[in-house]
C-alpha atoms as a PDB file:
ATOM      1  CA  UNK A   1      -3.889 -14.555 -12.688  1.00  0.00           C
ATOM      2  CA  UNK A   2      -0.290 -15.717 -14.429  1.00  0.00           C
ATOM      3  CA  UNK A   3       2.029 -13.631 -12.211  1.00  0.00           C
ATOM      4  CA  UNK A   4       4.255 -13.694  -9.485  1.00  0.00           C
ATOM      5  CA  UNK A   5       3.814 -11.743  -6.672  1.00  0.00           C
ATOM      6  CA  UNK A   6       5.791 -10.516  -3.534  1.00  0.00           C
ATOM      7  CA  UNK A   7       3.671  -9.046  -0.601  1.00  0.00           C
ATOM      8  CA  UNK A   8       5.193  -7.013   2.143  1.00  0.00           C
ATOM      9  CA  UNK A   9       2.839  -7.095   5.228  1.00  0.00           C
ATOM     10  CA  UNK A  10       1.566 -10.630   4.525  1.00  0.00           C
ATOM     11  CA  UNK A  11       0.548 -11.666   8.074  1.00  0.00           C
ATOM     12  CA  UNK A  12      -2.465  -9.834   8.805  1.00  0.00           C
ATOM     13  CA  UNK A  13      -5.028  -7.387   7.665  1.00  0.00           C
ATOM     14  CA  UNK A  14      -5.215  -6.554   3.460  1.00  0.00           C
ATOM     15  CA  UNK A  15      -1.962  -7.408   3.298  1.00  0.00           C
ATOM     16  CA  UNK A  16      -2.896 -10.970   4.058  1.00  0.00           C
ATOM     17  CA  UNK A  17      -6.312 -10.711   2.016  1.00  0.00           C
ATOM     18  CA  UNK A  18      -3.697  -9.711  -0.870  1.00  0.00           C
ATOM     19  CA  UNK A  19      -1.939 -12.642  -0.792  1.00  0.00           C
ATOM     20  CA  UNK A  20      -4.541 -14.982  -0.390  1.00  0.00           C
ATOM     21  CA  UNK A  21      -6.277 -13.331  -3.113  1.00  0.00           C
ATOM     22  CA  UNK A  22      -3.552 -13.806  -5.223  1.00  0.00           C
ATOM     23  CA  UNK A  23      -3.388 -17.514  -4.570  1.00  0.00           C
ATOM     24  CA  UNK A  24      -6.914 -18.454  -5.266  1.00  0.00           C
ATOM     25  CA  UNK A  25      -6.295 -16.037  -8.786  1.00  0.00           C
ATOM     26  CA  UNK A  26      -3.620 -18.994  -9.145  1.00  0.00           C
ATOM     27  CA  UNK A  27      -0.532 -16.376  -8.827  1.00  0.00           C
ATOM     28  CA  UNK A  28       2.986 -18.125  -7.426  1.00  0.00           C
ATOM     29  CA  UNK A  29       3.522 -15.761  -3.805  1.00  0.00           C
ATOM     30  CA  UNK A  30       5.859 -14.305  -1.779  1.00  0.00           C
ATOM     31  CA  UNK A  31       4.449 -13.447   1.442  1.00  0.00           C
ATOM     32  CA  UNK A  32       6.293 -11.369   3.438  1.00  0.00           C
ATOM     33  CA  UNK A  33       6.705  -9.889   7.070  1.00  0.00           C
ATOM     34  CA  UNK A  34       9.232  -8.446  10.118  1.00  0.00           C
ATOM     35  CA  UNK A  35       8.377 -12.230  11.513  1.00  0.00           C
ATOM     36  CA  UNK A  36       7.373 -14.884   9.099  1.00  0.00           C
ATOM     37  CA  UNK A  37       6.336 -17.252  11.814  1.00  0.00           C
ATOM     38  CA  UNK A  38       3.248 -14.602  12.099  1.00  0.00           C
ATOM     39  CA  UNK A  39       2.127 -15.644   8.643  1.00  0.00           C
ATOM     40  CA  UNK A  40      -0.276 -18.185   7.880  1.00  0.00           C
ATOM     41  CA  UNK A  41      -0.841 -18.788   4.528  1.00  0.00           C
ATOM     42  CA  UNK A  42      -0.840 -22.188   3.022  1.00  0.00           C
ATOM     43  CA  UNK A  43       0.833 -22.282  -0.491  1.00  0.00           C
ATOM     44  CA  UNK A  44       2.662 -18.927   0.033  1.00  0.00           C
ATOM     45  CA  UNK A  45       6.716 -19.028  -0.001  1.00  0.00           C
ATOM     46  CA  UNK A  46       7.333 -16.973   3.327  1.00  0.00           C
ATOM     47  CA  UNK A  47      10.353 -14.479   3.358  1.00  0.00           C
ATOM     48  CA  UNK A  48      11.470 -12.307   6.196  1.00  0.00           C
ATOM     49  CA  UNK A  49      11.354  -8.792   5.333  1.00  0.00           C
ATOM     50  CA  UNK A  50      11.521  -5.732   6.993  1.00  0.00           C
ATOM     51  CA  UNK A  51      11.346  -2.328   4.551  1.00  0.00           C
ATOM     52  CA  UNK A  52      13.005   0.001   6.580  1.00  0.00           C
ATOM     53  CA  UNK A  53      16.372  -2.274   6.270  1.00  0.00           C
ATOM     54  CA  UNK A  54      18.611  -1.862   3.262  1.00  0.00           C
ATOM     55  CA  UNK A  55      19.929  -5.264   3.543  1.00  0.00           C
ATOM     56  CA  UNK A  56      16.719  -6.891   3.911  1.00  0.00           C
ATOM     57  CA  UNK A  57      14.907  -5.544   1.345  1.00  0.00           C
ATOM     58  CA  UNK A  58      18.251  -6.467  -1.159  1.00  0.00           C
ATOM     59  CA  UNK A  59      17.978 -10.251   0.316  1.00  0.00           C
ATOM     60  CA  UNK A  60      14.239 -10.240  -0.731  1.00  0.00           C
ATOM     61  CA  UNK A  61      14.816  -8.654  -4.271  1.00  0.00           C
ATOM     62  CA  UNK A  62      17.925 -11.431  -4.843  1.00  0.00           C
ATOM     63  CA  UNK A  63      15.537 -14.451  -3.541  1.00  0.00           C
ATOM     64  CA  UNK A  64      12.632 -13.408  -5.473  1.00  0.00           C
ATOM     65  CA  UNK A  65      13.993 -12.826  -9.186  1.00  0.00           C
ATOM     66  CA  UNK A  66      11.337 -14.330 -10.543  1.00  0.00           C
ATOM     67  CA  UNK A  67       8.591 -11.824  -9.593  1.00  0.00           C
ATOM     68  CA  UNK A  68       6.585  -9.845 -11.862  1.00  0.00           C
ATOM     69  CA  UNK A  69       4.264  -8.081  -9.026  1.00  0.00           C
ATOM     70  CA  UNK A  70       5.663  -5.828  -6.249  1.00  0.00           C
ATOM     71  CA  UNK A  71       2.465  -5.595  -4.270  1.00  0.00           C
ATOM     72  CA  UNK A  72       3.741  -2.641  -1.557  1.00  0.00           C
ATOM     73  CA  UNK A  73       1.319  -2.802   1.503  1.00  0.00           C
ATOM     74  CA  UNK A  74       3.068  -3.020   4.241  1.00  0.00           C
ATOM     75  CA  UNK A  75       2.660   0.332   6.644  1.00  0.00           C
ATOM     76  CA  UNK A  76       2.179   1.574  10.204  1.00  0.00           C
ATOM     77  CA  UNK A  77      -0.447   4.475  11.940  1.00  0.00           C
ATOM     78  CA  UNK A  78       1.686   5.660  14.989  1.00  0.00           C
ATOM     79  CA  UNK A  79      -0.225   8.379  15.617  1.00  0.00           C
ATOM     80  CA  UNK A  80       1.952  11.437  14.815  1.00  0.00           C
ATOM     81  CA  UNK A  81       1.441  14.427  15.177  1.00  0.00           C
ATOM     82  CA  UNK A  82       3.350  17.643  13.416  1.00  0.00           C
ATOM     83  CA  UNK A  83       3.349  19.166  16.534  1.00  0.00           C
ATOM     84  CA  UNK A  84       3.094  15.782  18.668  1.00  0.00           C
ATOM     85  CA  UNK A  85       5.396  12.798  18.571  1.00  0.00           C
ATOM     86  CA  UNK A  86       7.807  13.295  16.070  1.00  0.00           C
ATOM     87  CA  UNK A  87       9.543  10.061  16.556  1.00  0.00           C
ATOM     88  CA  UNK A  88       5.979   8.824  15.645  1.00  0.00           C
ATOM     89  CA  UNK A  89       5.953  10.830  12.297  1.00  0.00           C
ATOM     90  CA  UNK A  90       9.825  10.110  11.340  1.00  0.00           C
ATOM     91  CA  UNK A  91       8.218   5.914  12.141  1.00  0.00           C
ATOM     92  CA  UNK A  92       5.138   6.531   9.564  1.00  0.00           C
ATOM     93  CA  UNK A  93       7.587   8.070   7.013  1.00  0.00           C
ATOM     94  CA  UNK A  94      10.045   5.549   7.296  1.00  0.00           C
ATOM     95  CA  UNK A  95       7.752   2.551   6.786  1.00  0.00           C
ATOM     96  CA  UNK A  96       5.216   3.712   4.192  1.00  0.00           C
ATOM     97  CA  UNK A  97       6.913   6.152   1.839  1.00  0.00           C
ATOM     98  CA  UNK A  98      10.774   5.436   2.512  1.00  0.00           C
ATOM     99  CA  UNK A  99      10.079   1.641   2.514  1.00  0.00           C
ATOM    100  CA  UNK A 100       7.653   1.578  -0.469  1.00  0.00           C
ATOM    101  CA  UNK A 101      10.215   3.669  -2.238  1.00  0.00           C
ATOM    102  CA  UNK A 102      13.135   1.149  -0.932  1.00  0.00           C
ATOM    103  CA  UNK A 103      11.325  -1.956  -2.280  1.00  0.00           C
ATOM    104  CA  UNK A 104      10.412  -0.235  -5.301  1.00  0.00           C
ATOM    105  CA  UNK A 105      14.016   0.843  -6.195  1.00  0.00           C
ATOM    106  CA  UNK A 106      15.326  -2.657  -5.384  1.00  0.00           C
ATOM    107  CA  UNK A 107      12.474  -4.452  -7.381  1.00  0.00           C
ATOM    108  CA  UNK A 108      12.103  -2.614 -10.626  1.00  0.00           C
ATOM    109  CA  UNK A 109      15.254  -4.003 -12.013  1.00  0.00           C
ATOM    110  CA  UNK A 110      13.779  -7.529 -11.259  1.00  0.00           C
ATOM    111  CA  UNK A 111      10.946  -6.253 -12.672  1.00  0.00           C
ATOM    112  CA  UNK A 112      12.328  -5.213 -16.164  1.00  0.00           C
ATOM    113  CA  UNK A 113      14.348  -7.939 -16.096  1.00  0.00           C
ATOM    114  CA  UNK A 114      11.654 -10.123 -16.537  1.00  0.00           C
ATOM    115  CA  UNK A 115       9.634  -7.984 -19.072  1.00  0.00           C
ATOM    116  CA  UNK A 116       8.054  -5.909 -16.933  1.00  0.00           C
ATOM    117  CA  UNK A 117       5.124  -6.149 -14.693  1.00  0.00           C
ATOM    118  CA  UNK A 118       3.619  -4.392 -11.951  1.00  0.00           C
ATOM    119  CA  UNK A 119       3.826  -2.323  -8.325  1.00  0.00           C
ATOM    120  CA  UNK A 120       0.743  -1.708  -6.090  1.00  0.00           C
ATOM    121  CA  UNK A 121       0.528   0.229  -3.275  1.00  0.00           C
ATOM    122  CA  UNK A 122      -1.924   0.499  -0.797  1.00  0.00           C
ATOM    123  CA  UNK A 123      -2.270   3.937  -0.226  1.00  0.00           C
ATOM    124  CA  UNK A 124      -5.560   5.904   1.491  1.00  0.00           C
ATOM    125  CA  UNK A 125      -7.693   8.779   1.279  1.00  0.00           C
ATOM    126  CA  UNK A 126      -5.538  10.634   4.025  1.00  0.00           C
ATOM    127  CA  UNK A 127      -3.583  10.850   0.719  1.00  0.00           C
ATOM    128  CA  UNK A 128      -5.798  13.902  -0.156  1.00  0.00           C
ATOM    129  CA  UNK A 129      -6.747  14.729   3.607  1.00  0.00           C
ATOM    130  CA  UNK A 130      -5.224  13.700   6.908  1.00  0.00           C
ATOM    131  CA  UNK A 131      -7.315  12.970   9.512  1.00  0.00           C
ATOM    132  CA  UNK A 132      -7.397  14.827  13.024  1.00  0.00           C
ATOM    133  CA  UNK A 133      -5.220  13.339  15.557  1.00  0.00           C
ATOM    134  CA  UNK A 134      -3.176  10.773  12.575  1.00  0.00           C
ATOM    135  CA  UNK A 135      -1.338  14.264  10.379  1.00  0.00           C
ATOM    136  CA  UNK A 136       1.678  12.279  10.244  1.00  0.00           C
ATOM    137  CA  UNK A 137       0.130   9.180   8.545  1.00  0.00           C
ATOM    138  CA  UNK A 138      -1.978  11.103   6.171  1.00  0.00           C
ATOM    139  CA  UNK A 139       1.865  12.591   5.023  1.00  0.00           C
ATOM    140  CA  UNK A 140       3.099   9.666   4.378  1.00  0.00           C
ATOM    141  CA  UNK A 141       0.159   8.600   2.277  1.00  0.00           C
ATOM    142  CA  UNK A 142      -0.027  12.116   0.330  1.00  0.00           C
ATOM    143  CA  UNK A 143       3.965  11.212  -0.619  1.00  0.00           C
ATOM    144  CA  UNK A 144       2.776   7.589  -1.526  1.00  0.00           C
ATOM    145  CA  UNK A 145       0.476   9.122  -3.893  1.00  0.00           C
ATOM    146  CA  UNK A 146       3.025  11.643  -5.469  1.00  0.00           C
ATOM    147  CA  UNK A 147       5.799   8.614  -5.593  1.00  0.00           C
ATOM    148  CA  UNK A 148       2.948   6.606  -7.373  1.00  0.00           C
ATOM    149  CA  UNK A 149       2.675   9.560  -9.935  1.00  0.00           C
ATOM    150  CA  UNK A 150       6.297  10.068 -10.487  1.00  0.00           C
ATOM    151  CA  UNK A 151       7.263   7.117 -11.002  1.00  0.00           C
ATOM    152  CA  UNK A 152       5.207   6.514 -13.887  1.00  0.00           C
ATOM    153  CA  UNK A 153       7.183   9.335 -15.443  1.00  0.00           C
ATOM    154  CA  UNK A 154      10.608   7.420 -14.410  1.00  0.00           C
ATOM    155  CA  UNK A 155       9.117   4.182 -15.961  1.00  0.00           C
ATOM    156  CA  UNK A 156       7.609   5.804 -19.112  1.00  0.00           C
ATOM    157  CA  UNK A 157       8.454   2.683 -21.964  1.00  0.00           C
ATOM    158  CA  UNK A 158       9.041   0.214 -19.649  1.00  0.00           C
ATOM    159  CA  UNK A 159       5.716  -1.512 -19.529  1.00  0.00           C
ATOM    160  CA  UNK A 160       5.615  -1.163 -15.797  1.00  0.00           C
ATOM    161  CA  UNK A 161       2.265  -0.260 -14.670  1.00  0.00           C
ATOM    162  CA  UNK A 162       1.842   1.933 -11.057  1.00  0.00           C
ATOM    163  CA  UNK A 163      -1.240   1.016  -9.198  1.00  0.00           C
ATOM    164  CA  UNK A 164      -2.152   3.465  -6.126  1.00  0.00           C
ATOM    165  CA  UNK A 165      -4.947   2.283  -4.187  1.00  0.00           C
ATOM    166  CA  UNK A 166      -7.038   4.639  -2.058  1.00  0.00           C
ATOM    167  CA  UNK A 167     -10.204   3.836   0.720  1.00  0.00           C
ATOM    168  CA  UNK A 168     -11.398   5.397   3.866  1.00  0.00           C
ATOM    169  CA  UNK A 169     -11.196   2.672   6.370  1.00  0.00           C
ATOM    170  CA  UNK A 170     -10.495  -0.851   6.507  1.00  0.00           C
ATOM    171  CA  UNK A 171     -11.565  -3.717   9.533  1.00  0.00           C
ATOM    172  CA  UNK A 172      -7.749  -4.365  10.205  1.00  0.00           C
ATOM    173  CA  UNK A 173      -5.781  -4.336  13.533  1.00  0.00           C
ATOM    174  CA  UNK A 174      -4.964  -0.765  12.764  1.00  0.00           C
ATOM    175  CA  UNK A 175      -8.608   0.280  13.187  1.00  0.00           C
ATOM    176  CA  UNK A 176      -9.867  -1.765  16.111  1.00  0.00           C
ATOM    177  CA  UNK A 177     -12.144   0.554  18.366  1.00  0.00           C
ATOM    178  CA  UNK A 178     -12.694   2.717  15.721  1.00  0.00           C
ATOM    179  CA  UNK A 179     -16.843   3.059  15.407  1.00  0.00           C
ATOM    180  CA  UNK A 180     -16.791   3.705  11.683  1.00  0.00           C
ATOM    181  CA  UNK A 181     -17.917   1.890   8.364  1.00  0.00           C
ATOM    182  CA  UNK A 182     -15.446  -0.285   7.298  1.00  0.00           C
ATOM    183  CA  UNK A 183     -14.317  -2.268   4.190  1.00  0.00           C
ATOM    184  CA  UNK A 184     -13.617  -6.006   4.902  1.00  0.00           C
ATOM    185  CA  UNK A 185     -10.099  -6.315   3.801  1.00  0.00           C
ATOM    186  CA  UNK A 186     -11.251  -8.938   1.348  1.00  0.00           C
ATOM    187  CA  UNK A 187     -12.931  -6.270  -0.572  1.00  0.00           C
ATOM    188  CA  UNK A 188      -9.866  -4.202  -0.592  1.00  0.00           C
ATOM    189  CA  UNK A 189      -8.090  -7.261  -2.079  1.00  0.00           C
ATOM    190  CA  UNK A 190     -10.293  -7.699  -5.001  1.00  0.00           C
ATOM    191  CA  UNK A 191     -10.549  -4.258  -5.843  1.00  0.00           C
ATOM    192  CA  UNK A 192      -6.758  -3.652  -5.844  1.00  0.00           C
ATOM    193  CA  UNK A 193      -6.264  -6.669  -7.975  1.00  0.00           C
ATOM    194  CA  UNK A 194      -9.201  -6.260 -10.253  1.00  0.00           C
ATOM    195  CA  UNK A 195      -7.606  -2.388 -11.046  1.00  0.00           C
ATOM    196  CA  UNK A 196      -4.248  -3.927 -11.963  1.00  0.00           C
ATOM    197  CA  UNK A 197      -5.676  -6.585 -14.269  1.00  0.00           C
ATOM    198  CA  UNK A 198      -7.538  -3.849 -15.321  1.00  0.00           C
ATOM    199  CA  UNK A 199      -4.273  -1.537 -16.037  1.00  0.00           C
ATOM    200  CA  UNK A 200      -5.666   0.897 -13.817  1.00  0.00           C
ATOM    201  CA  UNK A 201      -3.338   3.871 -12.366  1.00  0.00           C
ATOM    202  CA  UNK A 202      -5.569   4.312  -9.811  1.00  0.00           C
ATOM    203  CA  UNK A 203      -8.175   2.557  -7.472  1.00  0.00           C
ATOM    204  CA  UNK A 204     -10.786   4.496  -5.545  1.00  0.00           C
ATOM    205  CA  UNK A 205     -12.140   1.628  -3.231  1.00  0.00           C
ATOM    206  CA  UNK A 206     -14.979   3.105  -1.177  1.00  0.00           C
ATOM    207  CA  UNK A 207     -17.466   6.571  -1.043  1.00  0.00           C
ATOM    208  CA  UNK A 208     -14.966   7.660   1.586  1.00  0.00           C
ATOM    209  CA  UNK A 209     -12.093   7.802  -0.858  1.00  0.00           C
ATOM    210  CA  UNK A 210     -13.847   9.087  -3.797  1.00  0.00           C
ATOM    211  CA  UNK A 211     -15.546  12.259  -1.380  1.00  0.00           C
ATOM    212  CA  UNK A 212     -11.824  12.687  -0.203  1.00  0.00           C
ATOM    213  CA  UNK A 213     -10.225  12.710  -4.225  1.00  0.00           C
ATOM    214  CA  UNK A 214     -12.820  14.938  -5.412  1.00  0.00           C
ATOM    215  CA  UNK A 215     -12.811  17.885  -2.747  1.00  0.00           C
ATOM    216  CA  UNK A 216      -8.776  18.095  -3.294  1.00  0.00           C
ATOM    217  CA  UNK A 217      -9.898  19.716  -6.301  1.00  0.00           C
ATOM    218  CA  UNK A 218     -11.915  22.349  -4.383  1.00  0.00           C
ATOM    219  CA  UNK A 219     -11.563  25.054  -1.629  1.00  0.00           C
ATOM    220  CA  UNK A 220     -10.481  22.943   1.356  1.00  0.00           C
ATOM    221  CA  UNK A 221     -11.825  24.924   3.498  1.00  0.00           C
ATOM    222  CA  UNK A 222     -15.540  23.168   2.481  1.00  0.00           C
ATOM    223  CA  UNK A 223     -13.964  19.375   3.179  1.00  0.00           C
ATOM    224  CA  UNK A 224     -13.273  20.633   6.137  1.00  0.00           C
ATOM    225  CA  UNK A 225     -16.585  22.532   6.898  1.00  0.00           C
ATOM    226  CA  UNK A 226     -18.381  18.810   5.332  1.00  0.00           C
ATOM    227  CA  UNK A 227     -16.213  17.081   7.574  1.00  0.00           C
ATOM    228  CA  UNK A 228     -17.069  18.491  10.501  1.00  0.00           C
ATOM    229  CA  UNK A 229     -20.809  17.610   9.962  1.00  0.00           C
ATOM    230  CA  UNK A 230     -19.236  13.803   9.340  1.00  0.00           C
ATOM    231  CA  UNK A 231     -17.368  13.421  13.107  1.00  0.00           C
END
């Protein structure tokens, strides 16, 4: 893979497997975090970055010019609630739409600039469904997946292609102690990378995702009815 990539998130979990990924592929990276001493990643040019601050995310965009692949996975489960924690939802919006939508804003310009490109985000299949007890993440994934699908319309002629990547459950920090299948975040890495050699709009990862995408198209009151059979 020719590219150049930034990757928000690069210190652990598919975020890490991302960058890696990209390196063996041969891509020139950007790896990315709130602390870059937490990232390990031989070969990788390590930024600070934290998405939820203006000026940080302008820094990255002005010492990464050259990149060519906004790779947006960097994202938090708080556990909010609607009627919970609502610090905890305001946290899960902030990082994974409003901080996708930050890095996007700042990085298409760099993007057209050098002749377009690409922006993945890791999304999930709480962006069809949240789960019990995690309604505020599943939000913020659902507006992932609608900024993934407006956007296209926004960069219609600008040979920028949107990725949105979607799978059930990952073996990452955010998981641990949850006694559920699990794709090893390698997997996620390849997939996600695969779909945007492959110019895909979107990547459906795992049996998980794909159940979750094709019963928004349906009565939800039988994913829920299915679902309860599943927990």
């Amino acid at each position: 893979m020719t590219t150049t990539a930034l990757v928000t998130g690069a210190n652990r979990g598919i975020g890490r497997a991302l960058a890696a990924e990209l390196l063996d592929r041969g891509a020139k990276v950007y790896a990315t975090a709130r602390r870059p001493d937490s990232i390990d990643l031989p070969g990788a040019e390590i930024l600070a970055l934290d998405v939820t601050d203006p000026r940080a995310v302008a820094d990255a965009a002005r010492q990464a010019g050259d990149v060519d692949l906004l790779v947006n996975n960097a994202g938090i489960g708080a556990g909010g609630t609607f009627l919970g924690d609502l610090d905890a939802v305001r946290a899960e919006m902030d990082v994974n739409f409003w901080g996708t939508l930050s890095m996007i804003r700042a990085f298409v310009p760099v993007l057209e600039a050098n002749g377009g490109g690409a922006v993945l985000n890791i999304a999930s299949a709480a962006s069809w469904f949240p789960m019990p007890g995690a309604t505020g993440y599943g939000a913020s994934k659902a507006a992932m997946w609608s900024l993934a699908n407006g956007l296209r319309h926004e960069l219609a002629g600008k040979d920028v292609l949107v990725t949105s990547v979607h799978l059930g459950l990952a073996d990452t920090d955010l998981t641990k102690g949850l006694d559920l299948p699990k794709n090893p975040a390698s997997v996620v890495a390849k997939a996600a990378l695969d779909g945007v050699e492959a110019g895909a709009y979107e990547v459906i990862v795992d049996d998980i995702a794909a159940l979750f995408k094709s019963s928004a198209a349906h009565d939800p009151r039988e994913f829920y009815d299915r679902l309860a059979t599943l927990l």
